[in-house]
C-alpha atoms as a PDB file:
ATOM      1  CA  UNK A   1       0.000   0.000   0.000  1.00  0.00           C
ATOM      2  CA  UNK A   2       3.021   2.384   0.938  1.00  0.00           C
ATOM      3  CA  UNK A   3       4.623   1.776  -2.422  1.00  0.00           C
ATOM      4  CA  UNK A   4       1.027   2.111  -4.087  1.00  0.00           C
ATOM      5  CA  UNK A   5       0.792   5.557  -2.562  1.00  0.00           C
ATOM      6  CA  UNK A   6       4.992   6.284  -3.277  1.00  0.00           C
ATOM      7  CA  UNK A   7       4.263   5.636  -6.738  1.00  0.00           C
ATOM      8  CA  UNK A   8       1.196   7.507  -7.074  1.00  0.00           C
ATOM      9  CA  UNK A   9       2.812  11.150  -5.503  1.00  0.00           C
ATOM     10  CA  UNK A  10       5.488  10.549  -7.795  1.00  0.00           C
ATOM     11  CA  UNK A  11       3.058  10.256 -11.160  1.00  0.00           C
ATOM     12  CA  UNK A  12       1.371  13.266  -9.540  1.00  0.00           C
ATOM     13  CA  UNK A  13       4.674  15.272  -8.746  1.00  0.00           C
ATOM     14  CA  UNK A  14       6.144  14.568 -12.372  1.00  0.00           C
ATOM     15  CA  UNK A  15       2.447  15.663 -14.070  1.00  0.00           C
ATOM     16  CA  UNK A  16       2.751  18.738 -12.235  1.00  0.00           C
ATOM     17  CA  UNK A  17       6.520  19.394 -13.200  1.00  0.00           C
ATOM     18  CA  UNK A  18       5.427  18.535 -16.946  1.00  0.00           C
ATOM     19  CA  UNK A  19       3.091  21.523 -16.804  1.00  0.00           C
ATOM     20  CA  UNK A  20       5.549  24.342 -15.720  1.00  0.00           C
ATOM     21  CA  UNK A  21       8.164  26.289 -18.060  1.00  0.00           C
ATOM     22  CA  UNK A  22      11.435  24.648 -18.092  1.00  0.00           C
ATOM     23  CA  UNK A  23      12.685  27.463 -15.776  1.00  0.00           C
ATOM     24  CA  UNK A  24      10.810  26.445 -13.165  1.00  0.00           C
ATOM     25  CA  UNK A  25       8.526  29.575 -13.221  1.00  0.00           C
ATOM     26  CA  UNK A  26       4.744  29.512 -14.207  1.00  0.00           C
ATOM     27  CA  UNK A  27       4.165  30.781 -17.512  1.00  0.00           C
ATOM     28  CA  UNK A  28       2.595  34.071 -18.058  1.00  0.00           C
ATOM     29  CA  UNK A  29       1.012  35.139 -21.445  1.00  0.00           C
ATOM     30  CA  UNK A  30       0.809  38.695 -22.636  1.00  0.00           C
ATOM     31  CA  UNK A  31      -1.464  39.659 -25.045  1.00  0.00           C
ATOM     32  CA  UNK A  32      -1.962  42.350 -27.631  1.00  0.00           C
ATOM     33  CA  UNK A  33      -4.782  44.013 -27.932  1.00  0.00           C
ATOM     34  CA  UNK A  34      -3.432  47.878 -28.676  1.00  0.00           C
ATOM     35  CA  UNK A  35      -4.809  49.841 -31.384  1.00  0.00           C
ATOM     36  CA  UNK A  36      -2.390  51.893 -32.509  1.00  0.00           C
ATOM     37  CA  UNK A  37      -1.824  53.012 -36.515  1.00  0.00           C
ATOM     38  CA  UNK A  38       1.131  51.465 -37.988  1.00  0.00           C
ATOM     39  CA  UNK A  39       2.095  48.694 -35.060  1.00  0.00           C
ATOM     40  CA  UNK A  40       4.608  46.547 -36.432  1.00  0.00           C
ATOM     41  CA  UNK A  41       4.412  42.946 -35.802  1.00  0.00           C
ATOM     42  CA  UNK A  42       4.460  42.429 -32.074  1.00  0.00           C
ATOM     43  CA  UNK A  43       4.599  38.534 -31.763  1.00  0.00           C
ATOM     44  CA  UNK A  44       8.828  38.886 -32.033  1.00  0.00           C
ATOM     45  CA  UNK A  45       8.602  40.129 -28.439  1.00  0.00           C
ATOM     46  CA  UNK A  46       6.783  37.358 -27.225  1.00  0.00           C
ATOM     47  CA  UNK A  47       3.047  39.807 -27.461  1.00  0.00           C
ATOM     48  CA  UNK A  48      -0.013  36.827 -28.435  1.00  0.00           C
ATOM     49  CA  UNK A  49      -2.707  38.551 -30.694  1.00  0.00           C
ATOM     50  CA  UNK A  50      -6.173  38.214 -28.848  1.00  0.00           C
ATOM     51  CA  UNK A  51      -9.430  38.521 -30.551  1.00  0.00           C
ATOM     52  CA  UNK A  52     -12.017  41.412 -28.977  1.00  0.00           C
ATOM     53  CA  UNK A  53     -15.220  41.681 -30.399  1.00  0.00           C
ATOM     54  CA  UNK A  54     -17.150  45.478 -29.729  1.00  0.00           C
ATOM     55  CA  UNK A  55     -20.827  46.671 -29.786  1.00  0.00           C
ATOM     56  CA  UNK A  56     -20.527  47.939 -33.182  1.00  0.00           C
ATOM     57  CA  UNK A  57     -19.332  44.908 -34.779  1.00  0.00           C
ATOM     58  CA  UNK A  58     -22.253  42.347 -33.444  1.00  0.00           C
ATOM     59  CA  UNK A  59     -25.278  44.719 -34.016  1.00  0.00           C
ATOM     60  CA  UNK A  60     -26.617  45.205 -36.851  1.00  0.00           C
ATOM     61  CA  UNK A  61     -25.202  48.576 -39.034  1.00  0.00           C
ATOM     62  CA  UNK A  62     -23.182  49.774 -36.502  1.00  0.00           C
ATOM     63  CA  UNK A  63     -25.950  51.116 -34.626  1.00  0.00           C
ATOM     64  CA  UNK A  64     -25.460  52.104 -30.649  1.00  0.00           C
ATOM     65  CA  UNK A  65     -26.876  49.147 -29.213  1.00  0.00           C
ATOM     66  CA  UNK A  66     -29.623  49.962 -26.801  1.00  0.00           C
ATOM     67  CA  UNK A  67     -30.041  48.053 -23.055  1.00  0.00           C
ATOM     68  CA  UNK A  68     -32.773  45.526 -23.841  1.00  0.00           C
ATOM     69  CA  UNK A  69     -31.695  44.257 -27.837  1.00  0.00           C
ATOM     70  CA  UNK A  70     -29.356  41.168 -28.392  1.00  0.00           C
ATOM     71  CA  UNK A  71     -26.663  41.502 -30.741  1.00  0.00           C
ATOM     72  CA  UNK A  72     -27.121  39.823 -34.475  1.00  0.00           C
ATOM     73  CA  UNK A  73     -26.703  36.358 -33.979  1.00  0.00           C
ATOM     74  CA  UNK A  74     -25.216  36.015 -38.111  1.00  0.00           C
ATOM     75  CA  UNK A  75     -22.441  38.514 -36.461  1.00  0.00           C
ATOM     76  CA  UNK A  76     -21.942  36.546 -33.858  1.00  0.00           C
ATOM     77  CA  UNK A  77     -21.403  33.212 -35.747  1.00  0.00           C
ATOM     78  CA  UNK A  78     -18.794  35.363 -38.095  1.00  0.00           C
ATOM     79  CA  UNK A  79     -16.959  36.312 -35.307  1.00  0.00           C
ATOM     80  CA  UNK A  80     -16.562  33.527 -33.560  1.00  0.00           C
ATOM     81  CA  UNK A  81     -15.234  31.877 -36.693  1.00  0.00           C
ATOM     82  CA  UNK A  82     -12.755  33.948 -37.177  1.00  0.00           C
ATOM     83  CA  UNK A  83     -11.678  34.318 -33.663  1.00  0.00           C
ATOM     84  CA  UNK A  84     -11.408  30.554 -34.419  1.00  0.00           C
ATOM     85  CA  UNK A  85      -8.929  30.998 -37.338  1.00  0.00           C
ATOM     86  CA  UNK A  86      -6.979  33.509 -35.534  1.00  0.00           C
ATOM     87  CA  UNK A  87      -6.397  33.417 -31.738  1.00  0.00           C
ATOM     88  CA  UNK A  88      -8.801  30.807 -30.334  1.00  0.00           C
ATOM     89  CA  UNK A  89      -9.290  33.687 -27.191  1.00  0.00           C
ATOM     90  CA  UNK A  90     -11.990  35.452 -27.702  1.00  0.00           C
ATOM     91  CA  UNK A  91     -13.214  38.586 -25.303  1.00  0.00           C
ATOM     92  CA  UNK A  92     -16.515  40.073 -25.709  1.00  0.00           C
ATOM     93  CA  UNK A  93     -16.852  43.615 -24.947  1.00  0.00           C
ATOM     94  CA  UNK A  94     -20.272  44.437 -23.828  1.00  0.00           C
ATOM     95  CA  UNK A  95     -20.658  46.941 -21.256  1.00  0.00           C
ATOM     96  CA  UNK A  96     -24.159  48.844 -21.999  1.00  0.00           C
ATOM     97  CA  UNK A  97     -26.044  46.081 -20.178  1.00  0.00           C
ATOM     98  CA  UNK A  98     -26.815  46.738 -16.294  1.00  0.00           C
ATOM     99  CA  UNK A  99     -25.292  45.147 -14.089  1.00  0.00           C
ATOM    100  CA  UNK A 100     -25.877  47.052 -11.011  1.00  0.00           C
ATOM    101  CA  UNK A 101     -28.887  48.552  -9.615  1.00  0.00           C
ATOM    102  CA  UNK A 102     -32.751  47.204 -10.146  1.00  0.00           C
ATOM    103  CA  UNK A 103     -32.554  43.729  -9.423  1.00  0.00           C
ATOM    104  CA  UNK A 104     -34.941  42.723 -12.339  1.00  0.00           C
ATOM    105  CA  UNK A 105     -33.110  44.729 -14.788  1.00  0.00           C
ATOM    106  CA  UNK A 106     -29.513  43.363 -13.643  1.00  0.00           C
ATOM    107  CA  UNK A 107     -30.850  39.513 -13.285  1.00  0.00           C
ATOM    108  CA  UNK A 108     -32.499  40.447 -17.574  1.00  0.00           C
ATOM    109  CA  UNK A 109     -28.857  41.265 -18.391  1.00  0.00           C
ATOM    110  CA  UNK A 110     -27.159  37.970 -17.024  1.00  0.00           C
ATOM    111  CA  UNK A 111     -29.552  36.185 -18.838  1.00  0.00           C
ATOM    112  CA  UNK A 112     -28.210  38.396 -21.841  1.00  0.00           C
ATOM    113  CA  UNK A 113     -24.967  37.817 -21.438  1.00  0.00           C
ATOM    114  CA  UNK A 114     -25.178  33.930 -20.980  1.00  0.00           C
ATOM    115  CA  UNK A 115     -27.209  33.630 -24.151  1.00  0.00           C
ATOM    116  CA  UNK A 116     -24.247  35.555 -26.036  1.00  0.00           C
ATOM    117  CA  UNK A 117     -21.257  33.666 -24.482  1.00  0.00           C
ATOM    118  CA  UNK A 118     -23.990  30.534 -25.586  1.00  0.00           C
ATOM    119  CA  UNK A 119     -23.808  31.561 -29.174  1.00  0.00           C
ATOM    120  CA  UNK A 120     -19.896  32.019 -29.573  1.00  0.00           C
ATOM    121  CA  UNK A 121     -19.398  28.269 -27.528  1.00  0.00           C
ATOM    122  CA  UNK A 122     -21.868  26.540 -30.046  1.00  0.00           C
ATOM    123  CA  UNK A 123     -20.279  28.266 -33.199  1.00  0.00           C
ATOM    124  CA  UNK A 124     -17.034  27.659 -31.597  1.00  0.00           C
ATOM    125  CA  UNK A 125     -16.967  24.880 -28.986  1.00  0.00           C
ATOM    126  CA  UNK A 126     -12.416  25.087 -28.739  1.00  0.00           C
ATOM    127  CA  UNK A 127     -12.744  28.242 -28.044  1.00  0.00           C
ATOM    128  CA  UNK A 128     -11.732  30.143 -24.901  1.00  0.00           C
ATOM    129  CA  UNK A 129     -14.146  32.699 -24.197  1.00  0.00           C
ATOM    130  CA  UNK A 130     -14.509  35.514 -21.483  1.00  0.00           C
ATOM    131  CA  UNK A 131     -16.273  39.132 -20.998  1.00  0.00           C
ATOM    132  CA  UNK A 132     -14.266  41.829 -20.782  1.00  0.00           C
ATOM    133  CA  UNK A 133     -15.018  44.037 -17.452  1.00  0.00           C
ATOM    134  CA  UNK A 134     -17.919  41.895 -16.141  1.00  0.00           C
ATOM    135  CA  UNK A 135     -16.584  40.006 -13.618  1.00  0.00           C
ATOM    136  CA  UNK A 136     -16.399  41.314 -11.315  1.00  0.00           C
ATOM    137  CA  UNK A 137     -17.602  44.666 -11.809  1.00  0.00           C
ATOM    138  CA  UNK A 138     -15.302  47.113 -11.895  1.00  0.00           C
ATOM    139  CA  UNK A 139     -15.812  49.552  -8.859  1.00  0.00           C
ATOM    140  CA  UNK A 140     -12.413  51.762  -7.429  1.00  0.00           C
ATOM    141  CA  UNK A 141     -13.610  53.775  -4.707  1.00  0.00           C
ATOM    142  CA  UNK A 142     -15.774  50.648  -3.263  1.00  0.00           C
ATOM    143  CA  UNK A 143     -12.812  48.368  -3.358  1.00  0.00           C
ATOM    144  CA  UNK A 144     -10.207  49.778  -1.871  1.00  0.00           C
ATOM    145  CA  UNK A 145     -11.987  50.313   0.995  1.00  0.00           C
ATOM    146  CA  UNK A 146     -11.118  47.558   3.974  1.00  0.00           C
ATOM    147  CA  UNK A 147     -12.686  43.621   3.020  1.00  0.00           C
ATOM    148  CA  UNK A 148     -14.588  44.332   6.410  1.00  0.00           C
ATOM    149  CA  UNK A 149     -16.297  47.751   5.432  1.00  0.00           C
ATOM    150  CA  UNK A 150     -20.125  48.245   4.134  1.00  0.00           C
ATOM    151  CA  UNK A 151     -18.779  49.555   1.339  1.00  0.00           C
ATOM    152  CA  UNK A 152     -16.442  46.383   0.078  1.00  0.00           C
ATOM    153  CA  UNK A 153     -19.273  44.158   1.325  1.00  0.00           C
ATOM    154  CA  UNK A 154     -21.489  45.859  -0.813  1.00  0.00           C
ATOM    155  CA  UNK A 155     -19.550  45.607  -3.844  1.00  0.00           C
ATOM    156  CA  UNK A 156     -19.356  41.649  -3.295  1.00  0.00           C
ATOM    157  CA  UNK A 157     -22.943  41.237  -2.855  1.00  0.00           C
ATOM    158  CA  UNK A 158     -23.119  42.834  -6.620  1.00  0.00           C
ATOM    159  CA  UNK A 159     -20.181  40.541  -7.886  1.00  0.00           C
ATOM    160  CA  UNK A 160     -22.470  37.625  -6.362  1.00  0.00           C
ATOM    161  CA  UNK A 161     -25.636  38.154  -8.463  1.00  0.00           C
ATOM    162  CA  UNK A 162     -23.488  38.229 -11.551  1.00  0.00           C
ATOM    163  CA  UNK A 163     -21.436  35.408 -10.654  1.00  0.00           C
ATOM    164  CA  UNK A 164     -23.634  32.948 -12.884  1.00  0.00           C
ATOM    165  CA  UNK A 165     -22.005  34.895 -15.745  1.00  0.00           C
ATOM    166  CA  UNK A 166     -18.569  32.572 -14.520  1.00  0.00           C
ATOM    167  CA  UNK A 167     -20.075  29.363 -15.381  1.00  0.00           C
ATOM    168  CA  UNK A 168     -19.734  30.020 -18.959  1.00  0.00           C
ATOM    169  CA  UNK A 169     -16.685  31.693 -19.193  1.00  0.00           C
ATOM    170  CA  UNK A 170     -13.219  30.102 -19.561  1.00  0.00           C
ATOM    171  CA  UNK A 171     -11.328  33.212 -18.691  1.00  0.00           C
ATOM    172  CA  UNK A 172     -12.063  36.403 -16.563  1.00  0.00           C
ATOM    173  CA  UNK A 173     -10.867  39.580 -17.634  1.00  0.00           C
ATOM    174  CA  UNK A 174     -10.792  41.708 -14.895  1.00  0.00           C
ATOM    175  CA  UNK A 175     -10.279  45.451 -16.078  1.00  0.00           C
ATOM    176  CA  UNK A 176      -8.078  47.673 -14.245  1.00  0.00           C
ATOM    177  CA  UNK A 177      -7.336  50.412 -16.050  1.00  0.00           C
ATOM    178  CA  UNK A 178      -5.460  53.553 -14.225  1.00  0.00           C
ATOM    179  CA  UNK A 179      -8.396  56.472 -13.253  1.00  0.00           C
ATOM    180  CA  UNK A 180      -5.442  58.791 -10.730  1.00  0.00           C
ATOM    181  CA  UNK A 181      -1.754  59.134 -10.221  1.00  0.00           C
ATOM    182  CA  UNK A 182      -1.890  57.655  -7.214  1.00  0.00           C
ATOM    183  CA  UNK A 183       0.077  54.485  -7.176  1.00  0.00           C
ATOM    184  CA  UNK A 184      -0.779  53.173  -3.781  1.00  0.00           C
ATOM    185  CA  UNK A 185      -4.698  53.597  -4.902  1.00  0.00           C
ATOM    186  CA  UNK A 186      -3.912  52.033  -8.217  1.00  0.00           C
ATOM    187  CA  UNK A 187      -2.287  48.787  -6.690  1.00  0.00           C
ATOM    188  CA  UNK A 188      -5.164  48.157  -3.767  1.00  0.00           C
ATOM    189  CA  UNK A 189      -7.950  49.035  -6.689  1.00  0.00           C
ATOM    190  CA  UNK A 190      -5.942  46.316  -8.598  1.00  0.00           C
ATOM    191  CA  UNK A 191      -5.249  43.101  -6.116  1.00  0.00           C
ATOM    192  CA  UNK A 192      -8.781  43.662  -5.267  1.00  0.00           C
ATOM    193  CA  UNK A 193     -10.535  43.260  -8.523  1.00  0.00           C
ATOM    194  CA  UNK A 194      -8.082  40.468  -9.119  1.00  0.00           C
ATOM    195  CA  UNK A 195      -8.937  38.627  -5.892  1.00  0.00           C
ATOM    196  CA  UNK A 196     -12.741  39.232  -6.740  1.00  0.00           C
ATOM    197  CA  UNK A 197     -12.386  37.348  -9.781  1.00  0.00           C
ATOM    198  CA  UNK A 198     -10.592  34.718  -8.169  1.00  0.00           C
ATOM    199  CA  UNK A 199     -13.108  34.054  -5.431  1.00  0.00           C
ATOM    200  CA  UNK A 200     -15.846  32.901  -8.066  1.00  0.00           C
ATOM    201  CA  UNK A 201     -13.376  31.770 -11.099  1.00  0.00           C
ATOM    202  CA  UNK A 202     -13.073  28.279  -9.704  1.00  0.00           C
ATOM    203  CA  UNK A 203      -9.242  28.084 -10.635  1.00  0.00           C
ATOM    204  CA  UNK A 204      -9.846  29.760 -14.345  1.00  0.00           C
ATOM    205  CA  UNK A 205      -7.279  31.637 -15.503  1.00  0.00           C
ATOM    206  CA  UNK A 206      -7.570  35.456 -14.879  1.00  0.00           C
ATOM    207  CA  UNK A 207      -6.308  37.780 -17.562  1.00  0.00           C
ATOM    208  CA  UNK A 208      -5.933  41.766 -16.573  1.00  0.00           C
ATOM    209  CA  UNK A 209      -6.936  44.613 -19.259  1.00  0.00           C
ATOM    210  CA  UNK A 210      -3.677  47.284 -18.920  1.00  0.00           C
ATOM    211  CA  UNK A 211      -4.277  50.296 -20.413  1.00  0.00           C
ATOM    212  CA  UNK A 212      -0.662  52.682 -20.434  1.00  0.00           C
ATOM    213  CA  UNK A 213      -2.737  55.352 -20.311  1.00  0.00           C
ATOM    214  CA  UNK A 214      -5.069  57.392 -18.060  1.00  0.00           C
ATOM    215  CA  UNK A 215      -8.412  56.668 -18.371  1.00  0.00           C
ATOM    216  CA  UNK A 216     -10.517  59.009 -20.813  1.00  0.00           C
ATOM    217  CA  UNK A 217     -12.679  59.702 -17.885  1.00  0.00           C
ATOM    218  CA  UNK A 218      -9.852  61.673 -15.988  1.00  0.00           C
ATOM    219  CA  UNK A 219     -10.526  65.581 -17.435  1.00  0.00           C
ATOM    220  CA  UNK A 220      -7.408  66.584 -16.437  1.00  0.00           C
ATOM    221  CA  UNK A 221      -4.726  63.888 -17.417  1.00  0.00           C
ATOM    222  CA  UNK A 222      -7.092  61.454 -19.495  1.00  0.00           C
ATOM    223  CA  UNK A 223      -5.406  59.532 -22.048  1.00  0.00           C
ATOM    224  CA  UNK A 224      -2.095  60.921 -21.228  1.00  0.00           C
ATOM    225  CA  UNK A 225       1.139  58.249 -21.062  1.00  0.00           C
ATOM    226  CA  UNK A 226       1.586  56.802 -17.236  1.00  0.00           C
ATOM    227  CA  UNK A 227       4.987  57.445 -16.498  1.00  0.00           C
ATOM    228  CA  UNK A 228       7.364  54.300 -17.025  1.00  0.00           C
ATOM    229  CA  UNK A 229       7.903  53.419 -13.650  1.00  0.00           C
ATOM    230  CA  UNK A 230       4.340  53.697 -13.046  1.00  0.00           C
ATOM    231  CA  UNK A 231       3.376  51.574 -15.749  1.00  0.00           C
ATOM    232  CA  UNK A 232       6.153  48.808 -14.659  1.00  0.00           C
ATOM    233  CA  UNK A 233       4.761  49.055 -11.079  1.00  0.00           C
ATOM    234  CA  UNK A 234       1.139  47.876 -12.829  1.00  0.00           C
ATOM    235  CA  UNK A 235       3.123  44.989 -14.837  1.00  0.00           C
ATOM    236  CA  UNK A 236       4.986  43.581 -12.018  1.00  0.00           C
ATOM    237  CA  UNK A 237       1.646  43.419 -10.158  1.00  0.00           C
ATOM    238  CA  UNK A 238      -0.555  41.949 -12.540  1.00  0.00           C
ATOM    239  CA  UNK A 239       2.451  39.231 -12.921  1.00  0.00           C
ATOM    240  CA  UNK A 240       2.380  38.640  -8.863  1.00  0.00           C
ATOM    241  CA  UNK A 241      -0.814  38.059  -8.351  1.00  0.00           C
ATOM    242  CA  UNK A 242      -3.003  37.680 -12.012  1.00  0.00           C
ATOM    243  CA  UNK A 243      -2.452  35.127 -14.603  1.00  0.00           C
ATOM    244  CA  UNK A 244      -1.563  37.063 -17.695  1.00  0.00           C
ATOM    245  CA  UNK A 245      -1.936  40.878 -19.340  1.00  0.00           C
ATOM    246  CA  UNK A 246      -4.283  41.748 -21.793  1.00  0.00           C
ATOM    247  CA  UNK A 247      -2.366  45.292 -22.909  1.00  0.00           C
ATOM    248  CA  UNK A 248      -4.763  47.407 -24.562  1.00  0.00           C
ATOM    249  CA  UNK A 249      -5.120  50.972 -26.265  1.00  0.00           C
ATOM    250  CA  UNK A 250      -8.515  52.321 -27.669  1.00  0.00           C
ATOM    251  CA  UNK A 251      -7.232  54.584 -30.573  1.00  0.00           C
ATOM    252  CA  UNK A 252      -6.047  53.938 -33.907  1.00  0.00           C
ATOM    253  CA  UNK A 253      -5.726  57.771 -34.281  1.00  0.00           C
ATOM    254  CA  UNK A 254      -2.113  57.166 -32.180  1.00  0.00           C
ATOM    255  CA  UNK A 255       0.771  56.434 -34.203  1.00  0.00           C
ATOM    256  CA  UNK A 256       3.242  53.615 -33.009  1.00  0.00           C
ATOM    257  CA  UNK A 257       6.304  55.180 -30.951  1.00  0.00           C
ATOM    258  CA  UNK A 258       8.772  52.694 -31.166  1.00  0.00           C
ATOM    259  CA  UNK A 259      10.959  55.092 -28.298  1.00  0.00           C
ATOM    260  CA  UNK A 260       7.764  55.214 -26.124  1.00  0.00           C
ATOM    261  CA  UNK A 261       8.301  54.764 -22.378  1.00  0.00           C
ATOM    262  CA  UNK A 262       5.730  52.839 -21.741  1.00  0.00           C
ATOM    263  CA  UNK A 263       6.682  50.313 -24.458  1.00  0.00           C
ATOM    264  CA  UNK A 264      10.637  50.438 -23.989  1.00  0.00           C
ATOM    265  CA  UNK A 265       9.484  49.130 -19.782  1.00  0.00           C
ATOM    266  CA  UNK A 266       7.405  46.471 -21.319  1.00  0.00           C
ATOM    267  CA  UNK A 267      10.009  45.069 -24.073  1.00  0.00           C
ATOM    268  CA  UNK A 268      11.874  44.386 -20.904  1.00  0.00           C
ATOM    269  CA  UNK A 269       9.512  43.090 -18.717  1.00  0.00           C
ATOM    270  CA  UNK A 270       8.644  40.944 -21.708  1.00  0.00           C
ATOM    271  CA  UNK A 271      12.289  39.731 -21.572  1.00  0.00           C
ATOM    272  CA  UNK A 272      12.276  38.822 -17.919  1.00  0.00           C
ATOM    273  CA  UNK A 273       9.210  37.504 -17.894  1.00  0.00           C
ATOM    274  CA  UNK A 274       9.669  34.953 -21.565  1.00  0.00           C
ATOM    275  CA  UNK A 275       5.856  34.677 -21.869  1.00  0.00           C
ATOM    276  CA  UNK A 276       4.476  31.856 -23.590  1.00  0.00           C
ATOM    277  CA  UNK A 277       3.593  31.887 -27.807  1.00  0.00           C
END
């Protein structure tokens, strides 16, 4: 029975040391997802392209979507089968559906997004598949308050009636894009959201949204470059205590910078960290 048991840890021990990198470090993917005009070819840095479907391109003729309609399913096959062809990770970016507030309203828009994330998986069944944003629900000022405080408790309770939403996915994608300048803020904001996901994810990977800029919302400094060491301090976190980077930019209006800050910190992080192609 003792050698039974011997044997058994030792199957189990060299399964697990067949999963990690050869350098004895767990791999971590980056992926690109920036918009800018004239990006060269990323993937020689170790970048993985990732597939992220918007609003405009699953409703019919562009239109703004409204809070009640599904997208077009005949968009939805298309994408999916091309996210197929291409990445086999697909995010879907839908963030004009509810999630907070009237619980009737909120419970409609779960249903909404399961029936989506439905349509990609049965067009698509190999294909990894996650909302971008969703869960949890992205909320600074109520999550950096203490795990013990009515306001942090509060911001659960609205993670929990989403949580369904999980069961279909195959990866989260927390966002956790940078709203201030203050770095302390910035890294509570962040571990939180990333622990959220975690507590309902049931060991699926969790991939962050980085955005190296402000966020548009900010009046004063929105959209502006975060300062290198800034946007290093947001890499090395997401590596501690996510699963991967999703690195995205909104604008195609931006022209590549080759000299950037922001990018010349992330070729080397991309060196230390050797993620995975």
């Amino acid at each position: 029975m003792k050698t039974f048991l011997l044997l058994a840890a030792l199957a189990l021990l060299s399964i697990g040391l067949q999963g990690q990198p050869s350098n004895g470090k767990r791999q971590f993917p980056v992926f690109d997802a920036a918009g800018f005009s004239q990006k060269p070819d990323l993937t020689v840095y170790g970048l993985r392209p990732i597939t992220v479907v918007y609003p405009n391109f699953m409703w019919e003729g562009n239109k703004v979507p409204d809070a009640k309609s599904l997208p077009d399913r005949s968009r939805v096959i298309a994408f999916g089968q091309l996210a197929n062809q291409t990445s086999h990770i697909l995010v879907i970016d839908i963030e004009h559906w509810p999630l907070t507030g009237d619980p009737t309203t909120v419970a409609a828009s779960v249903k909404k997004y399961q029936t989506v994330i439905g349509w990609y998986k049965t067009t698509a069944p190999e294909l990894k598949i996650g909302f971008y944003g969703v869960t949890p629900i992205r909320n600074y000022w109520d999550s950096i308050e203490g795990k013990d405080s009515p306001r942090y408790l509060a911001w659960q309770k609205q993670n929990d009636t989403v949580a369904s939403i999980t069961h279909f996915e195959d990866l989260l994608f927390p966002s956790i894009y940078t709203f201030y300048e203050d770095r302390q803020g910035w890294q509570k904001y962040a571990i939180a959201q990333i622990q959220e996901a975690r507590r309902y994810a049931g060991g699926k990977p969790v991939y962050v949204f980085l955005w190296p800029q402000y966020h548009g919302s900010n009046k004063k400094i929105g959209n502006t470059f975060l300062p290198g060491d800034y946007w290093r301090m947001e890499l090395e976190t997401a590596r501690e205590y996510a699963d991967g980077i999703v690195i995205w930019c909104c604008s195609t209006r931006q022209t590549w910078d080759d000299n950037a800050p922001w990018w010349l910190v992330t070729k080397t992080f991309l060196r230390e960290v050797k993620p995975t192609q």
